[in-house]
Protein backbone atom coordinates (compact mmCIF):
# COMPACT_ATOMS: atom_id res chain seq x y z
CA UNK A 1 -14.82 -121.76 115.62
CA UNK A 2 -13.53 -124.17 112.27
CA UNK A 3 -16.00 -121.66 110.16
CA UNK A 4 -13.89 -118.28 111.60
CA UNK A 5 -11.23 -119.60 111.54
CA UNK A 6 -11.55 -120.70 107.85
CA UNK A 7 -12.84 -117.21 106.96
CA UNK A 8 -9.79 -115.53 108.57
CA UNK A 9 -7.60 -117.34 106.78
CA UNK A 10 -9.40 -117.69 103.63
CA UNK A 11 -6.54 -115.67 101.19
CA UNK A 12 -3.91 -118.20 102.60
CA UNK A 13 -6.37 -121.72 101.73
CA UNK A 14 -6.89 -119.95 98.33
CA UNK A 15 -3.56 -119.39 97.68
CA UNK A 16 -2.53 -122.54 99.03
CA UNK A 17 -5.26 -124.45 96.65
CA UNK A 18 -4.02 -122.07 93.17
CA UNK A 19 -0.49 -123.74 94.14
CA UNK A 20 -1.21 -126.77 94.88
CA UNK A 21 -3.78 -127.06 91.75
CA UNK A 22 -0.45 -125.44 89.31
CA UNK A 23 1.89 -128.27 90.34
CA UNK A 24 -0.63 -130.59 89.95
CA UNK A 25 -0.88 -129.30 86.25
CA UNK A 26 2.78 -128.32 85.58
CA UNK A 27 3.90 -132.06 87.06
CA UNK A 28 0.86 -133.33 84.62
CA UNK A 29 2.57 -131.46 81.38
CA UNK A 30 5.75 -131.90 82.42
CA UNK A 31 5.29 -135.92 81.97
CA UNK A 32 3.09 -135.39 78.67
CA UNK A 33 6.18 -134.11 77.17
CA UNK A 34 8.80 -136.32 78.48
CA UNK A 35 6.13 -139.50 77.13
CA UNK A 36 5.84 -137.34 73.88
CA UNK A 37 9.48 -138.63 72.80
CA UNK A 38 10.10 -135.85 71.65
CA UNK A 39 13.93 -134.54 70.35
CA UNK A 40 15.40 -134.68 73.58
CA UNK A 41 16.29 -130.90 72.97
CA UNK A 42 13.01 -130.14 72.36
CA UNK A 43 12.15 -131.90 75.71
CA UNK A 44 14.50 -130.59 78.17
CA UNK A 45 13.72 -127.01 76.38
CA UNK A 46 10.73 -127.10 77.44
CA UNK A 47 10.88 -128.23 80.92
CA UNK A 48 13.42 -125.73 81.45
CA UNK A 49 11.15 -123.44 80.49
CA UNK A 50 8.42 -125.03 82.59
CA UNK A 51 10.04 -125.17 85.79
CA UNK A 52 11.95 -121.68 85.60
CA UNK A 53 8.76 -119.48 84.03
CA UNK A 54 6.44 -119.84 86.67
CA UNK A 55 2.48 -119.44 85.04
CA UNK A 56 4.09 -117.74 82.13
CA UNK A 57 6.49 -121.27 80.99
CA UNK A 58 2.97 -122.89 81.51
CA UNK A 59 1.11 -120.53 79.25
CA UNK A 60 3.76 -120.69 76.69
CA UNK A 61 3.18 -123.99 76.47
CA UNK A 62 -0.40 -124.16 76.22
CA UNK A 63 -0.01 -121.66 72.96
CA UNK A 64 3.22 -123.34 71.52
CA UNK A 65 4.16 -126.29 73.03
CA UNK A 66 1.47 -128.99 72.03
CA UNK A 67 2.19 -131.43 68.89
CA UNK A 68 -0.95 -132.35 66.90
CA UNK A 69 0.95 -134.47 65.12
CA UNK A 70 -0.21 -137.45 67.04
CA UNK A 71 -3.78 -136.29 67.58
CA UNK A 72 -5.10 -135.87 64.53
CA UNK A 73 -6.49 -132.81 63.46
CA UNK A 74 -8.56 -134.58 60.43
CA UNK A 75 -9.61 -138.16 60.74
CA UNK A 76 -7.20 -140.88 58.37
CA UNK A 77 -10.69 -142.29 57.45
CA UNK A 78 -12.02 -139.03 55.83
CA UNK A 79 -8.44 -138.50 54.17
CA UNK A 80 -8.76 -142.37 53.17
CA UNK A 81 -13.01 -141.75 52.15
CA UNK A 82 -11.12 -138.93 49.50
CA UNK A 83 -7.73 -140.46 48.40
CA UNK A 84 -9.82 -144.03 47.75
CA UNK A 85 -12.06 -142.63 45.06
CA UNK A 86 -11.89 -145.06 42.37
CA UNK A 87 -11.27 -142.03 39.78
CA UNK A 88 -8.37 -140.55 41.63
CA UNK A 89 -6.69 -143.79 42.16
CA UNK A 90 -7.01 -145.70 38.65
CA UNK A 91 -4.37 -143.11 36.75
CA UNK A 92 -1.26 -144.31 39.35
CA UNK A 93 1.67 -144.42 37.60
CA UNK A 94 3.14 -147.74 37.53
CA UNK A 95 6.68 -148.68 39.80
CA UNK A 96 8.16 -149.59 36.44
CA UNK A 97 7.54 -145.98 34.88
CA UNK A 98 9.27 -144.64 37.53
CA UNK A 99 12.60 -142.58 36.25
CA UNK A 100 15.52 -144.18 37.17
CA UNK A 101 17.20 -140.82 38.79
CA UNK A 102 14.09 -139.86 40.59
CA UNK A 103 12.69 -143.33 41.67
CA UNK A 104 13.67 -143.33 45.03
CA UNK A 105 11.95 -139.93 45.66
CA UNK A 106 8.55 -140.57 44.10
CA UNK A 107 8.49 -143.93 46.28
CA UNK A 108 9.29 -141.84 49.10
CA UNK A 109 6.58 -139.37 48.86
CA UNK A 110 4.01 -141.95 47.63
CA UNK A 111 4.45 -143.67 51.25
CA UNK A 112 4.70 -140.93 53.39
CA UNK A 113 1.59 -138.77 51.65
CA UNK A 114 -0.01 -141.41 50.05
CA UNK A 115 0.02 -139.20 47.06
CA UNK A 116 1.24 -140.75 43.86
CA UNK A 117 2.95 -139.10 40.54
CA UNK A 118 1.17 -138.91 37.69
CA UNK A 119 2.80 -138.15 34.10
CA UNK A 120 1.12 -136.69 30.99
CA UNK A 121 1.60 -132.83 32.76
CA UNK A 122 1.97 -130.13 31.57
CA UNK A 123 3.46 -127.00 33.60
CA UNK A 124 3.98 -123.45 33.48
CA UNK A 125 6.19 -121.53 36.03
CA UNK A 126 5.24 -117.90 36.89
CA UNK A 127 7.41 -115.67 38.50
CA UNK A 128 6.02 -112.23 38.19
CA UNK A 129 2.73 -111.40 40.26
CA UNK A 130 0.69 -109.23 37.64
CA UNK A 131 1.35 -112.08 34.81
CA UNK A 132 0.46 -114.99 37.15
CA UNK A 133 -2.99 -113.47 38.45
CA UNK A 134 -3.53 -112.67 34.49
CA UNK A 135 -3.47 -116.26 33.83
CA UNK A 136 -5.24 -117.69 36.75
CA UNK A 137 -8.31 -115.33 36.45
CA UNK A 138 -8.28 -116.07 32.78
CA UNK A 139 -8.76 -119.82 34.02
CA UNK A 140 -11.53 -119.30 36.40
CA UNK A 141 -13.57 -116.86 33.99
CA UNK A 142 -13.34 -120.22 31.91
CA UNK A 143 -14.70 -122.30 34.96
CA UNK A 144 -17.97 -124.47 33.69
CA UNK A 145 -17.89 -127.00 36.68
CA UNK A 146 -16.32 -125.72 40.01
CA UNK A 147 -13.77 -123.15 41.66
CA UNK A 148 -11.81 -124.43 44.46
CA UNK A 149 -9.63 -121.83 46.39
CA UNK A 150 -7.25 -122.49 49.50
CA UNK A 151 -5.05 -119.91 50.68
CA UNK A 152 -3.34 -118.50 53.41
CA UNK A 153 -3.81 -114.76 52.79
CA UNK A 154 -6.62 -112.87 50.85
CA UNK A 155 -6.19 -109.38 51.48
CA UNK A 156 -9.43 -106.59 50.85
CA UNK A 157 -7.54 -104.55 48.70
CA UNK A 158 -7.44 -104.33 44.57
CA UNK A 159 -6.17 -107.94 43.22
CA UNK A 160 -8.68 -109.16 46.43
CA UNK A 161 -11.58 -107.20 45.02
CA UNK A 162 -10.71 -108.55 41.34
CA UNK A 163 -10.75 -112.11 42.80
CA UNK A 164 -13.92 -111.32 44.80
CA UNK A 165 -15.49 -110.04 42.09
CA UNK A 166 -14.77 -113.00 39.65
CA UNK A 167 -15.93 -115.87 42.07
CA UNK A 168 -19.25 -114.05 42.44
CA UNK A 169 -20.11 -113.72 38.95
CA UNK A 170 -18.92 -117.50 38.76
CA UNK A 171 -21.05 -118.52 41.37
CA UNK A 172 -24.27 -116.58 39.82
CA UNK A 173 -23.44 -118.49 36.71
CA UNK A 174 -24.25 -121.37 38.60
CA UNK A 175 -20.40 -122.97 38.81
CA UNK A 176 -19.80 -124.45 42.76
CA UNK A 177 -17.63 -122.14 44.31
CA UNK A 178 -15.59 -123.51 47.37
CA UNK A 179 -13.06 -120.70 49.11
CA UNK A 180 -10.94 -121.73 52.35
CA UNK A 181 -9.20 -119.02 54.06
CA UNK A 182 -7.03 -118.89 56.79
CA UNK A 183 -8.03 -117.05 60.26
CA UNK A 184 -4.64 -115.79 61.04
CA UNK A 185 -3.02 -115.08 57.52
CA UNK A 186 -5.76 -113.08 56.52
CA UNK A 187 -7.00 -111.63 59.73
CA UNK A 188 -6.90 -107.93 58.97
CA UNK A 189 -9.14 -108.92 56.13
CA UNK A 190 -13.01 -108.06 57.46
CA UNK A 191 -15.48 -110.81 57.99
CA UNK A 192 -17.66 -107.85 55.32
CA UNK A 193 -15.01 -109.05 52.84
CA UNK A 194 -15.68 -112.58 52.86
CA UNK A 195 -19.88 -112.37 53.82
CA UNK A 196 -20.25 -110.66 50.36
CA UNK A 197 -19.26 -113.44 48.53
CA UNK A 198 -21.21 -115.79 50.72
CA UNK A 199 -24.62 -114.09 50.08
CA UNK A 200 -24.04 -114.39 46.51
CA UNK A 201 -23.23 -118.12 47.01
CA UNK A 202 -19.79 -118.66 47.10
CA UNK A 203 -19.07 -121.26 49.95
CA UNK A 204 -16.56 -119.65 52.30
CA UNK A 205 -14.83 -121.26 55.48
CA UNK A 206 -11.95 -119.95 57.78
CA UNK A 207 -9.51 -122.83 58.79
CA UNK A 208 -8.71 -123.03 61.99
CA UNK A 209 -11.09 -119.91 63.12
CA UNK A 210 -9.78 -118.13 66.34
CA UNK A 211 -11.59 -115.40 68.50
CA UNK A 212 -8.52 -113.56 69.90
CA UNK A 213 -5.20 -113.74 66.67
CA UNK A 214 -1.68 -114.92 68.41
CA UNK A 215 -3.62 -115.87 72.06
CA UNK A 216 -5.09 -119.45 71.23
CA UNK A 217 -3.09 -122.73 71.02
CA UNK A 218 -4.85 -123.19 67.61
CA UNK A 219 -2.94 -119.39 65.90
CA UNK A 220 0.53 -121.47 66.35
CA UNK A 221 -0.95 -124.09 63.50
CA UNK A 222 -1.68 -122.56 59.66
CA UNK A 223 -2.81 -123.24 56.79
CA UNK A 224 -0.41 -121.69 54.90
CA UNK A 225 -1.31 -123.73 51.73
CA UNK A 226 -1.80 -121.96 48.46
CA UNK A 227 -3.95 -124.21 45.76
CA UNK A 228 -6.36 -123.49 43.32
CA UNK A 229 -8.47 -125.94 41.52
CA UNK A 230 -10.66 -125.58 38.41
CA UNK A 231 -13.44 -127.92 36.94
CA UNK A 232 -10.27 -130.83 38.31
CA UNK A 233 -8.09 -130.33 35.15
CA UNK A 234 -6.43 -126.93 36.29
CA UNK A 235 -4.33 -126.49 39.39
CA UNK A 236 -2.25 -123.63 40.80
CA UNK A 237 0.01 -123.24 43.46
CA UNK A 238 3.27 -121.94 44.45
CA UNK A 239 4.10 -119.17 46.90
CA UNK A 240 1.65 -116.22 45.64
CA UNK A 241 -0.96 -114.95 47.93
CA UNK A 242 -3.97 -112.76 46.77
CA UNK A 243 -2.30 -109.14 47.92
CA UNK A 244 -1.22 -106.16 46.30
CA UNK A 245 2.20 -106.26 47.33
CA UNK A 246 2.92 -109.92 45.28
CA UNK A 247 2.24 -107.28 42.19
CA UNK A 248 3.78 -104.25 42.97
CA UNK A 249 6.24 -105.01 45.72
CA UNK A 250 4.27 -103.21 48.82
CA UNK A 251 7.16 -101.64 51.31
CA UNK A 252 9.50 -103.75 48.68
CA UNK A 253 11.20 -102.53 45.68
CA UNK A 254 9.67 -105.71 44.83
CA UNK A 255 8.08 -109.22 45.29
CA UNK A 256 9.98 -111.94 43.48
CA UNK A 257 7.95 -115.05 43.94
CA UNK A 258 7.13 -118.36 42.15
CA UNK A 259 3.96 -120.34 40.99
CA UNK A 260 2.98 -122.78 39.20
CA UNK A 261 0.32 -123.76 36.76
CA UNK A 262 -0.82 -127.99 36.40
CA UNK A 263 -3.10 -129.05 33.98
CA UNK A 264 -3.35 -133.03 33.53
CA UNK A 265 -3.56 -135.72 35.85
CA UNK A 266 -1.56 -133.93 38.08
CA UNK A 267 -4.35 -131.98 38.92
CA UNK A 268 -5.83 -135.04 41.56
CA UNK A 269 -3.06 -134.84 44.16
CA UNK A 270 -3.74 -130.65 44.16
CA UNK A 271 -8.18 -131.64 44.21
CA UNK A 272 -7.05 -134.33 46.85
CA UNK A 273 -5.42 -131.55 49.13
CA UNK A 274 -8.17 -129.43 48.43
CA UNK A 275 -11.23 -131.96 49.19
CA UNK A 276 -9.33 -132.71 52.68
CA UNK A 277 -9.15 -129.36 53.73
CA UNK A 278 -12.45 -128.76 53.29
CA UNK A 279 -13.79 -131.92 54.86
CA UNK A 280 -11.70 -130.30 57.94
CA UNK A 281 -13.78 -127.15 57.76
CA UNK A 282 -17.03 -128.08 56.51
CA UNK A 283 -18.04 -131.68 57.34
CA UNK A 284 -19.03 -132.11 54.10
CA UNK A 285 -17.26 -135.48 52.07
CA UNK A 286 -16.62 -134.40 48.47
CA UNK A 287 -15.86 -137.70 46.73
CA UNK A 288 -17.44 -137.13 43.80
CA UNK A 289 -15.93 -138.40 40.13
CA UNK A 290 -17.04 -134.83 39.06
CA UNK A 291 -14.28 -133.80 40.57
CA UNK A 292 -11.81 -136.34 38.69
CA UNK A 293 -12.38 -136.23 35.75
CA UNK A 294 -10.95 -137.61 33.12
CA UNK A 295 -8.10 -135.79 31.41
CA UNK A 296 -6.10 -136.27 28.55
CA UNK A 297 -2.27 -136.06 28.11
CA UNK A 298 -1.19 -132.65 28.17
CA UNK A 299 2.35 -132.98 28.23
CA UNK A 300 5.32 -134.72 29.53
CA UNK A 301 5.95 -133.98 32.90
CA UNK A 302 5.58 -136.36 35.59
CA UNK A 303 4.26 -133.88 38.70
CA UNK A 304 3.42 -135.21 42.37
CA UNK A 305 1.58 -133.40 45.22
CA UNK A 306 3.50 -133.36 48.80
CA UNK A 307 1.79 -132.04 51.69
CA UNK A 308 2.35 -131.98 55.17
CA UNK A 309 0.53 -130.73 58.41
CA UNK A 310 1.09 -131.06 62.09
CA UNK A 311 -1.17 -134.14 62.55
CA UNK A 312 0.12 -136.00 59.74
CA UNK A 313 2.40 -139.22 60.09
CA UNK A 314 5.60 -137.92 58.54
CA UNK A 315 7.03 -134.70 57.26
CA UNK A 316 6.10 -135.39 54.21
CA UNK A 317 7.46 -132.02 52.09
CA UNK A 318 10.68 -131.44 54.14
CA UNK A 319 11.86 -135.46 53.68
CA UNK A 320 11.62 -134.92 50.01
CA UNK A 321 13.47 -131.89 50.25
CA UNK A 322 15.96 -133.89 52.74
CA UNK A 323 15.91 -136.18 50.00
CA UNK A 324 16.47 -133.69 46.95
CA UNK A 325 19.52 -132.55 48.53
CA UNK A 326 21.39 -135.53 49.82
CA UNK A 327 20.45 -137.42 47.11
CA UNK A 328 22.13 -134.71 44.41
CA UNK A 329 25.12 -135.73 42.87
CA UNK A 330 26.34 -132.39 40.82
CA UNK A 331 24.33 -129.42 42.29
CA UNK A 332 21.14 -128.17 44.53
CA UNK A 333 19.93 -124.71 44.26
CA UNK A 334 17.39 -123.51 46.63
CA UNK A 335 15.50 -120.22 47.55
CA UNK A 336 13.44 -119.81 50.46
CA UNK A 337 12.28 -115.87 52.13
CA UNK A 338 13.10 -118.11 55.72
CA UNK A 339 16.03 -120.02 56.35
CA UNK A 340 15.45 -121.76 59.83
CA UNK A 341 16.06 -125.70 59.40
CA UNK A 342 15.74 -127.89 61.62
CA UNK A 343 18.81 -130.52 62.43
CA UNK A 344 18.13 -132.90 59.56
CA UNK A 345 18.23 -130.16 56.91
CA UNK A 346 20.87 -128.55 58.22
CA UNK A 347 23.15 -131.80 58.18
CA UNK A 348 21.87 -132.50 54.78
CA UNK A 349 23.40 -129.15 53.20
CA UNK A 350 26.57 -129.66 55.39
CA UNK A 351 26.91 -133.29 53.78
CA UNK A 352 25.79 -132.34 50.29
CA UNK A 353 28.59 -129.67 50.15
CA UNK A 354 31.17 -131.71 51.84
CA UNK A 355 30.58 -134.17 49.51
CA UNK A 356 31.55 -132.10 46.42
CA UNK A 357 28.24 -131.06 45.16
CA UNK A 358 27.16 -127.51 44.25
CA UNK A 359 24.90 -126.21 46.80
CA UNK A 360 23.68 -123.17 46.65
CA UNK A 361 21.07 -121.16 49.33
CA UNK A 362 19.36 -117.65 47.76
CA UNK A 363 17.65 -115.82 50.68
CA UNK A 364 16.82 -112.41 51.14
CA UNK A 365 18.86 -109.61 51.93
CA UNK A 366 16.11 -108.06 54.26
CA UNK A 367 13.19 -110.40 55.45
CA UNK A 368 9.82 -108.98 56.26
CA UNK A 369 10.65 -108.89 60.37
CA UNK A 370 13.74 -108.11 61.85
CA UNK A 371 14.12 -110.51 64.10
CA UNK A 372 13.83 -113.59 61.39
CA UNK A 373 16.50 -111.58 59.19
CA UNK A 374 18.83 -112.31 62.27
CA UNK A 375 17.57 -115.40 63.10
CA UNK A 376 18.01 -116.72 59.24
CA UNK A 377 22.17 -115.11 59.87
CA UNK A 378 22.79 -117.29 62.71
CA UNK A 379 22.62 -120.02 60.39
CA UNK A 380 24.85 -119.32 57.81
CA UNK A 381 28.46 -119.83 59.34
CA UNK A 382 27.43 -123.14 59.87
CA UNK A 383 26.53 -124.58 56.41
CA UNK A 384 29.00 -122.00 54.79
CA UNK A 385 31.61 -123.78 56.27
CA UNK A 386 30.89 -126.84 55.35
CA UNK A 387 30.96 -125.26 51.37
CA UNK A 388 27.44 -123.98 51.03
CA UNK A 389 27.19 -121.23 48.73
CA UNK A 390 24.82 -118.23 50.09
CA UNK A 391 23.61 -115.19 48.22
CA UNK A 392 21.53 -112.31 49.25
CA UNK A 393 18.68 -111.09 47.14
CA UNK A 394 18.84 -107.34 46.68
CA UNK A 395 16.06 -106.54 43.94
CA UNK A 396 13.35 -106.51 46.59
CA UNK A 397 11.79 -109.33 49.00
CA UNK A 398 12.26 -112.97 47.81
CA UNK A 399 9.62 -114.94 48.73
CA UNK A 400 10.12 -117.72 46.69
CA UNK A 401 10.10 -121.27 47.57
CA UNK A 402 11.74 -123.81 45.18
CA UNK A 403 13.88 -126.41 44.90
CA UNK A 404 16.10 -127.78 42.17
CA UNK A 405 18.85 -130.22 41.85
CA UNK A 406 20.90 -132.44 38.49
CA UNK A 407 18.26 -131.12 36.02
CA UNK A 408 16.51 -133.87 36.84
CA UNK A 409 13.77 -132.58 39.67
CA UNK A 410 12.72 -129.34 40.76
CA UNK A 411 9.94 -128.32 43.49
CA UNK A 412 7.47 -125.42 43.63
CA UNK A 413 5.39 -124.72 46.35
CA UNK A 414 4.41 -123.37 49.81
CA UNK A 415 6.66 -124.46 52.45
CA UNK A 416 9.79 -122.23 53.68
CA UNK A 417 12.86 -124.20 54.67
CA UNK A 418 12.28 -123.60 58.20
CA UNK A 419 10.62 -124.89 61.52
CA UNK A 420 7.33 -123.64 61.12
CA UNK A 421 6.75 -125.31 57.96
CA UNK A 422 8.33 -128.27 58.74
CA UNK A 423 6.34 -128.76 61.39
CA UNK A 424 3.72 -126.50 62.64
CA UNK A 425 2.03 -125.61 59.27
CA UNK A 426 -0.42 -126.90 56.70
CA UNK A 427 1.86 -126.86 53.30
CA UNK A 428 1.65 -128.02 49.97
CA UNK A 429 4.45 -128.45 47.10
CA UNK A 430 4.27 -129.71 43.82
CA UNK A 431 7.37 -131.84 42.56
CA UNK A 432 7.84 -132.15 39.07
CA UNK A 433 10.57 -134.90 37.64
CA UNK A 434 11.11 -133.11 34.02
CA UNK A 435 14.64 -132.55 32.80
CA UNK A 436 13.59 -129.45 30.48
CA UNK A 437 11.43 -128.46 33.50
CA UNK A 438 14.32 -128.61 35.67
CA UNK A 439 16.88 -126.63 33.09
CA UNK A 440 14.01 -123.53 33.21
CA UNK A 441 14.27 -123.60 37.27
CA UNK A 442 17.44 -123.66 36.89
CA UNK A 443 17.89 -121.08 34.42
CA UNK A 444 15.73 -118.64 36.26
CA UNK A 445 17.89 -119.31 39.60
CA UNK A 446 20.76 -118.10 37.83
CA UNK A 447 18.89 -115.26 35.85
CA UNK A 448 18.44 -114.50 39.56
CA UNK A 449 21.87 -114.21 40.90
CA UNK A 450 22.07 -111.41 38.97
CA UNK A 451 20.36 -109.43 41.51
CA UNK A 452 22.01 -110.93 44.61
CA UNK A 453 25.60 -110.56 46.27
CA UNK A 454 27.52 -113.12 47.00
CA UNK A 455 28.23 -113.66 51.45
CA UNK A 456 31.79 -114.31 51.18
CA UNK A 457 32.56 -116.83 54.18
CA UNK A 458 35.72 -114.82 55.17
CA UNK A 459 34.07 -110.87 55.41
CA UNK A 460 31.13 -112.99 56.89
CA UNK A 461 33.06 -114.00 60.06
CA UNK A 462 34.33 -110.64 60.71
CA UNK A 463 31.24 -109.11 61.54
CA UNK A 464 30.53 -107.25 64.95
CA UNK A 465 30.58 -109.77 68.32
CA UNK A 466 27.37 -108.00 69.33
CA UNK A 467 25.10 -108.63 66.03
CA UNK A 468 26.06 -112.22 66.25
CA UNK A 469 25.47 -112.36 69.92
CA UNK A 470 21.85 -110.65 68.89
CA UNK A 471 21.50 -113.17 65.73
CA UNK A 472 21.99 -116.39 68.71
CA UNK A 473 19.25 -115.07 70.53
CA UNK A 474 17.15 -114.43 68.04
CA UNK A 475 17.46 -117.90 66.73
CA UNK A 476 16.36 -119.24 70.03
CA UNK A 477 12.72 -117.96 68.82
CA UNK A 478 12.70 -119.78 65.49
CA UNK A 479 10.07 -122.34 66.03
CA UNK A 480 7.83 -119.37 66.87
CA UNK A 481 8.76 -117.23 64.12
């Protein structure tokens, strides 16, 4: 009689054990990220979203929701087996070196990355795609030692070929190739692309592989990191990625963008970022004094490597950048392809301006997605208020990311001023504390204005209710965009 009646009424125990098992689950979560102590935005977001979004709140979590940042994606003993070589850590600048208008800021990076500055640099900005990958296959046709490669995109298509091309020959000459892609940036590249240049020895690892791109908790977190290494006395990085369109503009009339190249001592913090990364994707422990070698002075600048990463401790590159701007006294320029700060960035701009200095945001007029072009313009009102000074860039797609303030420091690198690199994304920037440095960021900033309008606050706040009313709800998607 039970064993009918059981079978009758089988759909309704089923159903009755899928409910029971989601509450269970979505009770489970919803403590995990009240415990997380979270920004109690942040938290009651996401139980909103929880407990109104049935199944789908729950998946959206499970892709989106998580923090690493406690769980450590790579081990602090691996990252301590790498930044405790003996030759990486014997060049450290002294405390008493330190500049007296940039002190504050190299102590601040050196404790939350552990990375410390190094002078006797010299560096070279590049700003023009075709003269940058000139230079830095120039470098690695020079190579004697090793190649190191880790980048976000590396696209199958005629500056992809060239680089494949060059890191084969390389790794026939016998040099140690080492390539680090990532899985979601360069996922309409084919695996065909990348097996070539393993068969002819280059060692090549996705980071953070995924089966399915955008529908696995892991596609939210990128390495989005662009650093080259060679034989540990040349470094590159900066916003390029290997593509077509960072030479002739793609869909763009076209693709302003900045780089850097590092040769000194410099060079260890870039090798540093490098050697973790690839611990992450290989197992393998590079520590090596091969790959510190010892380098002469080879100029003045005093450069330090900021990274940051969703299982780190701090936010490493967006507190010096928090610290860059509240700490300028006459001006701050900045230019970033995505403007979507988070609450302590956005305060800092407010306050800089507020407080008399000259702070100025260069953007893009059109942004490579629609909906982060109005997301970036809900923002705008709110620092231009405050005195911010905001240009659109017209001559194509700006995808630079740099930072410079008093001709005294300036910052080139990887990381956007917005959520997802703040906190979601593995990034890299290179600061550099060199007053003639400094003056050449600066001086290209302003070469650039040239090419942007000006958002006057008053025509600003006249525009349509229904585009802003489209800009707030785009904004609501930032952290995913």
């Amino acid at each position: 009689m039970l064993q009918l009646l059981v079978l009758n009424n089988w759909p309704e125990i089923f159903l009755f054990l899928l409910n029971s098992i989601y509450w269970i689950t979505l009770i489970g979560v919803i403590l995990v990220v009240v415990l997380d102590n979270r920004n109690p935005v942040k938290t009651i977001s996401w139980v909103l979203v929880l407990i109104f979004l049935p199944y789908v709140g729950l998946v959206l979590y499970i892709f989106f929701g998580q923090r690493y940042r406690k769980q450590k994606i790579i081990s602090k003993k691996s990252i301590r087996s790498i930044e405790n070589n003996p030759a990486y850590l014997y060049e450290e600048l002294n405390p008493s070196q330190y500049p007296e208008d940039s002190g504050n800021l190299i102590e601040l990076l050196r404790r939350n990355n552990t990375h410390p500055v190094f002078s006797g640099n010299d560096v070279q900005l590049y700003t023009h795609g075709r003269t940058l990958f000139d230079a830095l296959f120039e470098d690695i046709r020079k190579a004697t030692l090793h190649v190191h490669l880790d980048y976000y995109i590396i696209e199958a298509c005629s500056i992809g070929y060239e680089l494949q091309e060059l890191l084969i020959a390389k790794a026939k000459e016998g040099v140690e190739v080492r390539l680090i892609y990532d899985d979601i940036g360069s996922w309409r590249t084919k695996n065909s692309f990348f097996r070539a240049m393993q068969d002819a020895g280059v060692q090549v690892y996705p980071f953070l592989k995924v089966l399915l791109p955008y529908l696995s908790p892991k596609a939210n977190y990128r390495n989005h990191r662009k650093i080259v290494v060679i034989d540990g006395k040349v470094g590159y990085t900066g916003g390029f990625n290997f593509g077509d369109r960072y030479v002739d503009g793609g869909r763009f009339e076209s693709w302003r963008d900045s780089h850097v190249r590092i040769t000194g001592k410099a060079v260890y913090g870039l090798q540093t970022a490098f050697l973790i990364d690839w611990f992450f994707v290989s197992r393998e422990l590079l520590t090596s004094k091969c790959f510190f070698p010892d380098v002469d002075d080879m100029g003045k600048c005093l450069v330090q490597t900021a990274t940051s990463s969703p299982d780190t401790d701090w936010e490493g590159v967006m507190q010096g950048l928090f610290s860059m701007v509240t700490r300028a006294k006459k001006y701050v320029y900045l230019q970033t392809p995505y403007f979507l700060p988070n609450e302590s960035l956005l305060t800092a701009l407010q306050v800089a301006a507020l407080s008399g200095v000259d702070v100025r945001l260069m953007i893009p007029d059109k942004s490579d997605t629609q909906i982060t072009t109005k997301a970036m313009f809900s923002y705008l009102s709110e620092i231009m208020d405050a005195g911010v000074k905001v240009y659109f860039y017209r001559k194509g797609f700006l995808h630079a990311k740099t930072a410079v303030a008093d001709d005294v420091v300036s910052t080139v690198g990887s990381t956007n001023l917005d959520y997802r690199s703040f906190e979601l994304d593995f990034e890299v920037n290179a600061f550099i504390y060199d007053k003639p440095f400094a003056q050449t960021m600066k001086d290209v900033f302003l070469n650039d204005l040239a090419h942007c309008a000006y958002v006057d606050p008053d025509r600003w706040e006249q525009r349509p209710r229904y585009k802003r009313w489209v800009e707030s709800i785009c904004r609501i998607f930032g952290p995913l965009l």
